[in-house]
PDB file of N, CA and C in Angstrom:
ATOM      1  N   UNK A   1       1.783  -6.255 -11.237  1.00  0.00           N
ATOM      2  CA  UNK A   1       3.090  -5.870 -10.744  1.00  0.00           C
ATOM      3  C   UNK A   1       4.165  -6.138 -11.793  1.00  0.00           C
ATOM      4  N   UNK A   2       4.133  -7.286 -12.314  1.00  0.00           N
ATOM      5  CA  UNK A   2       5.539  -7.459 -13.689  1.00  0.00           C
ATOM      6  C   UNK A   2       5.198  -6.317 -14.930  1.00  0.00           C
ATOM      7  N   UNK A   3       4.075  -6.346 -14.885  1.00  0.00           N
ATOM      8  CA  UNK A   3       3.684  -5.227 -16.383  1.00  0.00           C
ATOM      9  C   UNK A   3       4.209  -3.734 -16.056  1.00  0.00           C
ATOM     10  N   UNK A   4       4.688  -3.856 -14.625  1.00  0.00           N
ATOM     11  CA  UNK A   4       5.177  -2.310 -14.243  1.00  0.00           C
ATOM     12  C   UNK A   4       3.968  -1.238 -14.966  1.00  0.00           C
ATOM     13  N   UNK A   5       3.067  -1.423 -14.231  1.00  0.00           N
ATOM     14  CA  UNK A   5       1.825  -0.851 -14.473  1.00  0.00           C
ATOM     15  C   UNK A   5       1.767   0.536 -14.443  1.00  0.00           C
ATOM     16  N   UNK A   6       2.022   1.776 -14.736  1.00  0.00           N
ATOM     17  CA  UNK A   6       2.494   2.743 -14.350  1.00  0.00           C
ATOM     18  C   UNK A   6       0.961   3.998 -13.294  1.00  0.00           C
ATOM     19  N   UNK A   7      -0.466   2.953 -13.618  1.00  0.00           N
ATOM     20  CA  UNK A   7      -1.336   3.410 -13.641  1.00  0.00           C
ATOM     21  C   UNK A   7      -1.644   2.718 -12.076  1.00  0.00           C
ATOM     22  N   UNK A   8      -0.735   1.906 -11.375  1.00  0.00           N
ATOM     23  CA  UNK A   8      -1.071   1.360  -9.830  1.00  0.00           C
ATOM     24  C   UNK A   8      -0.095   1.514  -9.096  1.00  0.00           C
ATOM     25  N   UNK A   9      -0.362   2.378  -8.100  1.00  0.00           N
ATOM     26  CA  UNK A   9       0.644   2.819  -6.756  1.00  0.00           C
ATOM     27  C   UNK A   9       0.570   1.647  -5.866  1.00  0.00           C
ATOM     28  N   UNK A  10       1.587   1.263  -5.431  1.00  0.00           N
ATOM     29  CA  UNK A  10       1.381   0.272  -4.260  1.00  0.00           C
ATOM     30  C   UNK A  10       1.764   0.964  -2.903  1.00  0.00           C
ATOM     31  N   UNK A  11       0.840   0.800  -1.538  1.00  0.00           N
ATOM     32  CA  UNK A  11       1.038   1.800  -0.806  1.00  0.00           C
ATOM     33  C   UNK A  11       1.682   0.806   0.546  1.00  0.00           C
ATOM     34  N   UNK A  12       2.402   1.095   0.912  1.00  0.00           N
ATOM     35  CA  UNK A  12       3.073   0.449   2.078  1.00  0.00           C
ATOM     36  C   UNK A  12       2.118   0.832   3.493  1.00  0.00           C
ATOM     37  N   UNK A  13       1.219   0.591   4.346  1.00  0.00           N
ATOM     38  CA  UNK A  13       0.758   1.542   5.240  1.00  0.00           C
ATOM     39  C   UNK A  13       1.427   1.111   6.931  1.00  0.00           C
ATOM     40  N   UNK A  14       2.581   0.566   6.923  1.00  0.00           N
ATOM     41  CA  UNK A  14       3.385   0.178   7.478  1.00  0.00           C
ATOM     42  C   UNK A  14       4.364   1.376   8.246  1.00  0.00           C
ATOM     43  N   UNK A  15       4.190   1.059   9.644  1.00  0.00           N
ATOM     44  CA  UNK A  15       5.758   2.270  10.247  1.00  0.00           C
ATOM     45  C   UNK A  15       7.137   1.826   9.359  1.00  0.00           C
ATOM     46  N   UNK A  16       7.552   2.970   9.457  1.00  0.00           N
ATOM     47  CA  UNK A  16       8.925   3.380   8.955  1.00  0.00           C
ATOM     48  C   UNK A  16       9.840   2.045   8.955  1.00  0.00           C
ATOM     49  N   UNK A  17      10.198   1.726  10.541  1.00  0.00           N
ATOM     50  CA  UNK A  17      10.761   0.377  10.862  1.00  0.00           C
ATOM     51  C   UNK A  17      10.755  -1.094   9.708  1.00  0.00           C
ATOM     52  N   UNK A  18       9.233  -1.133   9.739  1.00  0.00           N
ATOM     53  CA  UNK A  18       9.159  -2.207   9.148  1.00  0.00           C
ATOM     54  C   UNK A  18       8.880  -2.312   7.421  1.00  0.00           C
ATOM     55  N   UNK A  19       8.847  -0.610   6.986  1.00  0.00           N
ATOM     56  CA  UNK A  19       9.029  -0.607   6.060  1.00  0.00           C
ATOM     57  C   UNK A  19      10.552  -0.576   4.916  1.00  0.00           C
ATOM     58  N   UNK A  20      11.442  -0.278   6.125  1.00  0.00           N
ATOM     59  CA  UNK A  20      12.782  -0.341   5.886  1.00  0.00           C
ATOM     60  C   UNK A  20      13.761  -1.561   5.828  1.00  0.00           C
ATOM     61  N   UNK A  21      12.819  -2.487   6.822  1.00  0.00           N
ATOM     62  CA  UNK A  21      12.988  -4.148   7.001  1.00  0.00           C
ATOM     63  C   UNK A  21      13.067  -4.792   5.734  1.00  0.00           C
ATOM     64  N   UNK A  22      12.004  -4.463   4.858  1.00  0.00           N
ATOM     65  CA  UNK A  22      11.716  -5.200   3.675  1.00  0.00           C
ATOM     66  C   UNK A  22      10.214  -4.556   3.376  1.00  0.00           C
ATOM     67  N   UNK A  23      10.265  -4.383   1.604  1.00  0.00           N
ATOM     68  CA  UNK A  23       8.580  -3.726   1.405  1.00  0.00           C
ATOM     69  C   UNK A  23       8.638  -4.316  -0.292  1.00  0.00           C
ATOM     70  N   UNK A  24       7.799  -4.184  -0.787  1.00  0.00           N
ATOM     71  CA  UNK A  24       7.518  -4.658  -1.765  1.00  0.00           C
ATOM     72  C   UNK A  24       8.012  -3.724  -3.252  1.00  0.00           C
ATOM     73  N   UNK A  25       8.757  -4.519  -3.742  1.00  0.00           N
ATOM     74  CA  UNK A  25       9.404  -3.550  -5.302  1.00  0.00           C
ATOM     75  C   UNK A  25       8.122  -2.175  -5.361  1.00  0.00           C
ATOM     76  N   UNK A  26       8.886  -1.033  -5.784  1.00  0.00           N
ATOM     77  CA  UNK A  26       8.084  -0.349  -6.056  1.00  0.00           C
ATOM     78  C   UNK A  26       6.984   0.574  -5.399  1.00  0.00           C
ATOM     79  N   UNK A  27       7.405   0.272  -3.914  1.00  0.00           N
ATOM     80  CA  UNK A  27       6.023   0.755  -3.030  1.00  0.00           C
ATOM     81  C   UNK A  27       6.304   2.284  -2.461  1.00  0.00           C
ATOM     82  N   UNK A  28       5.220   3.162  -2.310  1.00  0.00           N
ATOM     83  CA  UNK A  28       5.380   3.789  -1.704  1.00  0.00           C
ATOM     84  C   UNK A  28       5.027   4.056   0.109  1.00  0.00           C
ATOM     85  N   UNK A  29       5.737   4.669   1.044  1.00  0.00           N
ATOM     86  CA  UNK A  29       5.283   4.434   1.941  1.00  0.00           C
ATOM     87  C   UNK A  29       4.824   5.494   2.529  1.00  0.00           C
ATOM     88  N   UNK A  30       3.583   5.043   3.170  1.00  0.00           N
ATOM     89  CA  UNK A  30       2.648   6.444   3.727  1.00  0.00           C
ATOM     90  C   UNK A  30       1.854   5.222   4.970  1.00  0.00           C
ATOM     91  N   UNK A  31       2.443   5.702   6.156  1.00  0.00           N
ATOM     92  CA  UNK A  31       1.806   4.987   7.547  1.00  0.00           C
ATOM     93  C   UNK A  31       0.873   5.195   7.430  1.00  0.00           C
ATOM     94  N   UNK A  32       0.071   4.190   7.806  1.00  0.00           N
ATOM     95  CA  UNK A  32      -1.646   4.382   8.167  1.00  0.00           C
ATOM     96  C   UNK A  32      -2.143   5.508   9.070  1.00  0.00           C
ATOM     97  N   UNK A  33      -1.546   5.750  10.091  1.00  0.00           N
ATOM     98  CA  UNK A  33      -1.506   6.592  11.244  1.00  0.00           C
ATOM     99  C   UNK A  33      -1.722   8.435  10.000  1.00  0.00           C
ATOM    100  N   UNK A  34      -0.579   8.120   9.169  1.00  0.00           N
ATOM    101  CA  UNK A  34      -0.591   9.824   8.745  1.00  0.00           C
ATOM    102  C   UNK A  34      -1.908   9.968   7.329  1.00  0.00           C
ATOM    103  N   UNK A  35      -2.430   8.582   6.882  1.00  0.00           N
ATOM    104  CA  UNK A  35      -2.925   8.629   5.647  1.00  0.00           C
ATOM    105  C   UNK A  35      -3.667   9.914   5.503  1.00  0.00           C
ATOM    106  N   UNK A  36      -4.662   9.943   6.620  1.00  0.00           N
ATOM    107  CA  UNK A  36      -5.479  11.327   5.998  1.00  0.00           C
ATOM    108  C   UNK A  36      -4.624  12.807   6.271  1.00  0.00           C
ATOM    109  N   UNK A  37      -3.568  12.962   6.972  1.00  0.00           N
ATOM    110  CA  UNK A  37      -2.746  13.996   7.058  1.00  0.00           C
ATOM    111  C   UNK A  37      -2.468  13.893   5.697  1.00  0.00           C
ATOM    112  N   UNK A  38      -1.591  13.164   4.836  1.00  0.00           N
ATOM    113  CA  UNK A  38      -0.927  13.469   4.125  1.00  0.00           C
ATOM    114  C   UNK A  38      -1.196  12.416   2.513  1.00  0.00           C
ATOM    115  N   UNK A  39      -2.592  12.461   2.428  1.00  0.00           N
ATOM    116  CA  UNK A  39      -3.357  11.444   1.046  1.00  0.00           C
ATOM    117  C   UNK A  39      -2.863  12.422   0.135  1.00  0.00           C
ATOM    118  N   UNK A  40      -3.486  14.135   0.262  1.00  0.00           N
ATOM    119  CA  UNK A  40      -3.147  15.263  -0.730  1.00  0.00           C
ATOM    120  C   UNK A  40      -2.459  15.153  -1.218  1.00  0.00           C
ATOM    121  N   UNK A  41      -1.095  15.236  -0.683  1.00  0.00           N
ATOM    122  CA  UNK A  41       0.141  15.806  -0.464  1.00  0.00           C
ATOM    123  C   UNK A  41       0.301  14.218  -1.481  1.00  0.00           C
ATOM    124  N   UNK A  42       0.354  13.074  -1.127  1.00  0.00           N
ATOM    125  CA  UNK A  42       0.925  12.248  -1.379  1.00  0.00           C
ATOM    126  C   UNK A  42       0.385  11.214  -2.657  1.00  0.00           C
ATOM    127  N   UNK A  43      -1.004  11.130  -3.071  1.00  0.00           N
ATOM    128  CA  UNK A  43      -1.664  10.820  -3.653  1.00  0.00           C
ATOM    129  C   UNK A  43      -2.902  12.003  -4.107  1.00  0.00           C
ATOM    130  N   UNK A  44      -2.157  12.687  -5.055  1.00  0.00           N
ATOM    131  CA  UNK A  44      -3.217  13.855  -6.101  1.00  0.00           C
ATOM    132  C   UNK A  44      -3.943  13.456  -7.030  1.00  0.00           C
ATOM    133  N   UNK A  45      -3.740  12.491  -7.046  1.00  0.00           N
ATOM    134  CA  UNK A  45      -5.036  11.315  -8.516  1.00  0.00           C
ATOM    135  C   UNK A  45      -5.567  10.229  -7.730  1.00  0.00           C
ATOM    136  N   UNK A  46      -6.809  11.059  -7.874  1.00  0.00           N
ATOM    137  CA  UNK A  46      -7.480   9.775  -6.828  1.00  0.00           C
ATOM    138  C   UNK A  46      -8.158   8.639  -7.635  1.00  0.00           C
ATOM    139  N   UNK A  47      -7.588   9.276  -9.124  1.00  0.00           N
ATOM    140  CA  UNK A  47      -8.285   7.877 -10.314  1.00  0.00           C
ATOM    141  C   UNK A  47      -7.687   6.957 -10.115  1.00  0.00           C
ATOM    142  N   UNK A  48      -6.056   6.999  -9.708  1.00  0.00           N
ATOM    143  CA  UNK A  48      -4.859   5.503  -9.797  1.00  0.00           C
ATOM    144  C   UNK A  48      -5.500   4.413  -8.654  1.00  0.00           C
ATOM    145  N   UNK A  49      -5.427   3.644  -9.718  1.00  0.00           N
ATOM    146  CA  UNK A  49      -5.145   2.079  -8.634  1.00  0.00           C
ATOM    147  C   UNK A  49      -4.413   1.823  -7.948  1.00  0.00           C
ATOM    148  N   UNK A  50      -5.228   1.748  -6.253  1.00  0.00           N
ATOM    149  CA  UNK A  50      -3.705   1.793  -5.261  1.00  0.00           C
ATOM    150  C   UNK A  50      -3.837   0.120  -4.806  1.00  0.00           C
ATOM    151  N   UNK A  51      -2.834  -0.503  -4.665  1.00  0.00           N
ATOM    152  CA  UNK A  51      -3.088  -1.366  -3.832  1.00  0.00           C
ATOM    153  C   UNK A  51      -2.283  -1.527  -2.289  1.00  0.00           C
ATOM    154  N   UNK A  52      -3.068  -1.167  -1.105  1.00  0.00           N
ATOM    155  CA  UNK A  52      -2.212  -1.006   0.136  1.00  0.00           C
ATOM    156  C   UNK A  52      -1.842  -2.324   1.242  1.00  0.00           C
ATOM    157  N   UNK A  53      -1.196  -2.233   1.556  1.00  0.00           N
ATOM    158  CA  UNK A  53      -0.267  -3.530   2.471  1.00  0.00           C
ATOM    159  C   UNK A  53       0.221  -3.239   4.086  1.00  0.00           C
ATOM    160  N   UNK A  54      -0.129  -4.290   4.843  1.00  0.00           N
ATOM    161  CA  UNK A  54       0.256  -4.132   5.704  1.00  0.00           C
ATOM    162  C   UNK A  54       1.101  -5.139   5.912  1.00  0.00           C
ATOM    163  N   UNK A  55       1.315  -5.465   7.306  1.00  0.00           N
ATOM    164  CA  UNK A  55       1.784  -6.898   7.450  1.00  0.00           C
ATOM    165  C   UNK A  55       1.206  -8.266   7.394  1.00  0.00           C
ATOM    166  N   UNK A  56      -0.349  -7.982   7.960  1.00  0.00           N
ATOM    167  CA  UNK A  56      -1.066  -9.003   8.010  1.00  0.00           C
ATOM    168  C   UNK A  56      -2.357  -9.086   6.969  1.00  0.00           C
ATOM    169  N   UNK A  57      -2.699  -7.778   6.347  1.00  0.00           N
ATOM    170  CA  UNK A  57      -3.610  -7.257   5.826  1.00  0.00           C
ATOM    171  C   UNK A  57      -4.942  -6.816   6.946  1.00  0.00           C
ATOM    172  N   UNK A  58      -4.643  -6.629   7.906  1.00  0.00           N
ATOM    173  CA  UNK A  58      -5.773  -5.986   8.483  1.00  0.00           C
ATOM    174  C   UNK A  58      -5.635  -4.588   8.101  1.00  0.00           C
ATOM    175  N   UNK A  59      -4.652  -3.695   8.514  1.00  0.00           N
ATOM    176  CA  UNK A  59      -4.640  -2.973   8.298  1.00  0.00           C
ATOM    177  C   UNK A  59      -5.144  -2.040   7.453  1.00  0.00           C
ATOM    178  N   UNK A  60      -4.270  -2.552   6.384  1.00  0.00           N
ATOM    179  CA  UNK A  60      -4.696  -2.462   4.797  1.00  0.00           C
ATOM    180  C   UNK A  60      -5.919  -2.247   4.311  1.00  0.00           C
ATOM    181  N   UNK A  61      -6.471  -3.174   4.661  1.00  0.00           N
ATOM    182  CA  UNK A  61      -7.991  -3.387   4.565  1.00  0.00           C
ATOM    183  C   UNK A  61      -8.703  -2.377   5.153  1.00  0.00           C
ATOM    184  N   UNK A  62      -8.514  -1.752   6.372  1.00  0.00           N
ATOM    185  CA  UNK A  62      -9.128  -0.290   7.230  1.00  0.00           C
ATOM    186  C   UNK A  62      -8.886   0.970   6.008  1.00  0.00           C
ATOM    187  N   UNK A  63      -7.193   0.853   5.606  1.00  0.00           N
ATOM    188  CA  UNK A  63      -6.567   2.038   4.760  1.00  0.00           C
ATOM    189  C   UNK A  63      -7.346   2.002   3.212  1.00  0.00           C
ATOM    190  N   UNK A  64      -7.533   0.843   3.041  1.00  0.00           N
ATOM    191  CA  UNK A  64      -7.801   0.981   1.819  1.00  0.00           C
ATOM    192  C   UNK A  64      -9.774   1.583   1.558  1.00  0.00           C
ATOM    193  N   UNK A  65     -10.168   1.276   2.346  1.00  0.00           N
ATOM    194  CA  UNK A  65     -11.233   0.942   2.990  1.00  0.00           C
ATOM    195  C   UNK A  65     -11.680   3.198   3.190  1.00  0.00           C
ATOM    196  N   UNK A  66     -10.970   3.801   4.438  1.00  0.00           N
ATOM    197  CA  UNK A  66     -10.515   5.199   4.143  1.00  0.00           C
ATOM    198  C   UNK A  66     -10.375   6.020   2.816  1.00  0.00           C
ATOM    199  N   UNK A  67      -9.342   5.082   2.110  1.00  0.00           N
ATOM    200  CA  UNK A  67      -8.983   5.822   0.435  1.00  0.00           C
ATOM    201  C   UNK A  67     -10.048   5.804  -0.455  1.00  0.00           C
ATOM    202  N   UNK A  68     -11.093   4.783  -0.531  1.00  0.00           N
ATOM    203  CA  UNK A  68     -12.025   4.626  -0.877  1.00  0.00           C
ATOM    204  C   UNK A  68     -13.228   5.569  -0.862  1.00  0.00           C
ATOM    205  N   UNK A  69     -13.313   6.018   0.491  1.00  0.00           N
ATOM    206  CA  UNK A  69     -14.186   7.389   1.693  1.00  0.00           C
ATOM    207  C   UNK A  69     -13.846   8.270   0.913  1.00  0.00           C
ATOM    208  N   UNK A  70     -12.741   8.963   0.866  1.00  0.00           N
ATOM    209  CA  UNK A  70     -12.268  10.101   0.488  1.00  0.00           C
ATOM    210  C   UNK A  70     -11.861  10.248  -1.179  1.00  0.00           C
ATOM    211  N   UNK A  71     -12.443   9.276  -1.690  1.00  0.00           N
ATOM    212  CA  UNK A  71     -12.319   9.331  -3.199  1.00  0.00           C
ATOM    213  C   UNK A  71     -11.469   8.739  -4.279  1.00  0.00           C
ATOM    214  N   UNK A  72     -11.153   7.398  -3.874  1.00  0.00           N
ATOM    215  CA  UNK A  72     -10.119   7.308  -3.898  1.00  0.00           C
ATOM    216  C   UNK A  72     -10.706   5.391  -4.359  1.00  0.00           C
ATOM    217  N   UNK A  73     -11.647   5.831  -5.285  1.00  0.00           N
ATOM    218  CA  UNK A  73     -12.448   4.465  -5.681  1.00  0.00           C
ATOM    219  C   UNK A  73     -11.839   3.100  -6.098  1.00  0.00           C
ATOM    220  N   UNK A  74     -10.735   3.276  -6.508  1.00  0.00           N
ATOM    221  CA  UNK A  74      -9.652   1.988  -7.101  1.00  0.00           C
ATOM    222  C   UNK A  74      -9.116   1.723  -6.413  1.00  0.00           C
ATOM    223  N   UNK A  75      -9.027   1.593  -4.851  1.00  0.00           N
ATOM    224  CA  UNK A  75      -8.146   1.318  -4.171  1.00  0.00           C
ATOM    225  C   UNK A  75      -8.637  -0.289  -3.163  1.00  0.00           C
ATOM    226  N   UNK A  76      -7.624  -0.926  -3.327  1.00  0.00           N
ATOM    227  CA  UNK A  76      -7.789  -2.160  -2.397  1.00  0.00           C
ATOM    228  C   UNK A  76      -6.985  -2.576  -1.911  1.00  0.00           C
ATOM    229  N   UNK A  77      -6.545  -3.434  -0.984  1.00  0.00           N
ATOM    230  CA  UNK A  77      -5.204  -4.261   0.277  1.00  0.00           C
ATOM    231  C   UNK A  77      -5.077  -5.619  -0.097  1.00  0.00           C
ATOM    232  N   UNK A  78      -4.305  -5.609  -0.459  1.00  0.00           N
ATOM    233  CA  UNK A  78      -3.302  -6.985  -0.754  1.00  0.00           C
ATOM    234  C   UNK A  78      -3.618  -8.314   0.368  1.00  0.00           C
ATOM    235  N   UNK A  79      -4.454  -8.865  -0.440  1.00  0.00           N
ATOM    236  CA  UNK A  79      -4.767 -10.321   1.014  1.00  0.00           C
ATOM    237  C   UNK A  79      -3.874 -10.794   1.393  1.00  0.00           C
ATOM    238  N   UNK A  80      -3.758 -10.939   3.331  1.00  0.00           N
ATOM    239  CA  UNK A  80      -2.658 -11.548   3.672  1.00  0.00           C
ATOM    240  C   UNK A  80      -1.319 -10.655   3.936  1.00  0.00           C
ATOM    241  N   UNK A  81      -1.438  -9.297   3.215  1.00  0.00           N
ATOM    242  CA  UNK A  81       0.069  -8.275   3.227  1.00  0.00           C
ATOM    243  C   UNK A  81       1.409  -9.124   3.190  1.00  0.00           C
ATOM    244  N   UNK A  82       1.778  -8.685   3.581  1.00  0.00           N
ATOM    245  CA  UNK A  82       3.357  -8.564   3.562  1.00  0.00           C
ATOM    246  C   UNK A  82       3.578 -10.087   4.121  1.00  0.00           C
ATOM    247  N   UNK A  83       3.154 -10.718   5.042  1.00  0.00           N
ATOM    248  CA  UNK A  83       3.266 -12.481   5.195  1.00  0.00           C
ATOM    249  C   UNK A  83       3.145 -13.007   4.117  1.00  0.00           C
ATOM    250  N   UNK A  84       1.950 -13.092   3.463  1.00  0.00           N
ATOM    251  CA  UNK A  84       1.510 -13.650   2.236  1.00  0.00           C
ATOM    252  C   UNK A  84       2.878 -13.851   1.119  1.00  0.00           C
ATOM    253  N   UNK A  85       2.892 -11.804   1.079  1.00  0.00           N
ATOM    254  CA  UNK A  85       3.576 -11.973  -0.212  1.00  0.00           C
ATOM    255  C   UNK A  85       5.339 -12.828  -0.049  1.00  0.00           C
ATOM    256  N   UNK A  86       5.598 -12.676   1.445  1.00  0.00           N
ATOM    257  CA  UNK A  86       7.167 -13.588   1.582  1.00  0.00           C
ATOM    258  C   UNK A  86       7.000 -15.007   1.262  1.00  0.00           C
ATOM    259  N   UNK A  87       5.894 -15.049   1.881  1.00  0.00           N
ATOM    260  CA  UNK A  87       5.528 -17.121   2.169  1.00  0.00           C
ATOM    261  C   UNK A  87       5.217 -17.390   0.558  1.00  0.00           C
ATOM    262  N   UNK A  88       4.878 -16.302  -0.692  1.00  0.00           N
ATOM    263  CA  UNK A  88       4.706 -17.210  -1.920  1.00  0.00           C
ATOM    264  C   UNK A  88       5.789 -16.549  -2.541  1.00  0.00           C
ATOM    265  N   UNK A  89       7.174 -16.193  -1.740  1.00  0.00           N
ATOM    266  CA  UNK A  89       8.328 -15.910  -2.657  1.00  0.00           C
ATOM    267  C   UNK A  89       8.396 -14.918  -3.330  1.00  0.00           C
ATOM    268  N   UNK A  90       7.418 -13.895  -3.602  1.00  0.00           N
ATOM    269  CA  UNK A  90       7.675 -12.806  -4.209  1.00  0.00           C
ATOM    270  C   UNK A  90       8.911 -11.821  -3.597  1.00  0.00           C
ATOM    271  N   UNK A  91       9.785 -11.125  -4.634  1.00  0.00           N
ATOM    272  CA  UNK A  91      10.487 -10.342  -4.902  1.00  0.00           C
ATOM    273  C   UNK A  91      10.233  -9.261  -3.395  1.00  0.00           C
ATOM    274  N   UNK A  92      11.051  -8.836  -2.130  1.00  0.00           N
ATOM    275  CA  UNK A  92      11.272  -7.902  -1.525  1.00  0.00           C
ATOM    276  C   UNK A  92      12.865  -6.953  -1.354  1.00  0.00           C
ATOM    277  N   UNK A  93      12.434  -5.759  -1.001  1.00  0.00           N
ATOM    278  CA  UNK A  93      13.578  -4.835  -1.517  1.00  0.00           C
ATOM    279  C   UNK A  93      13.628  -4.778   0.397  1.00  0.00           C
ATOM    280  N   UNK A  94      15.473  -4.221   1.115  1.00  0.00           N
ATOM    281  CA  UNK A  94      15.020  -3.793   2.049  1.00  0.00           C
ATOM    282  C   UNK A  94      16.252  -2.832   1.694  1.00  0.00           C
TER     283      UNK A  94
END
């Protein structure tokens, strides 16, 4: 994340609400609910390293888990999501 990696998407898989609350520098957001509606549309390189987030990381872990299915081999969920990353102080945008 500091190397501003240009080669890893970070995927928010969070509703709108709570992605507007606070989300992590840099993330993009695509609800879990729409992922396979809109992976195409939203992710066209299925080479990039995604790493996806929820709140708790369950989620995440299902989504990332999906991206993986559909081709999407570099992809993994942030242990812990979005709790984790507040409780060790990292940087959030809202």
């Amino acid at each position: 994340m500091e190397a501003q990696d240009d080669d890893l998407i970070v995927l928010d898989v969070r509703e709108r609400e709570a992605y507007d609350n606070g989300h992590i520098p840099r993330a993009r957001h695509l609800p879990r609910g729409q992922l396979e509606l809109r992976v195409n549309e939203d992710l066209p390189d299925s080479t990039r390293r995604i790493l996806s987030y929820c709140e708790f990381g369950r989620i995440s872990t299902l989504a990332a888990a999906t991206l993986r299915e559909i081709g999407f081999q570099r992809a993994v969920a942030l242990d812990g999501g979005m709790k984790a990353w507040r409780e060790a102080g990292y940087p959030v945008i809202s």
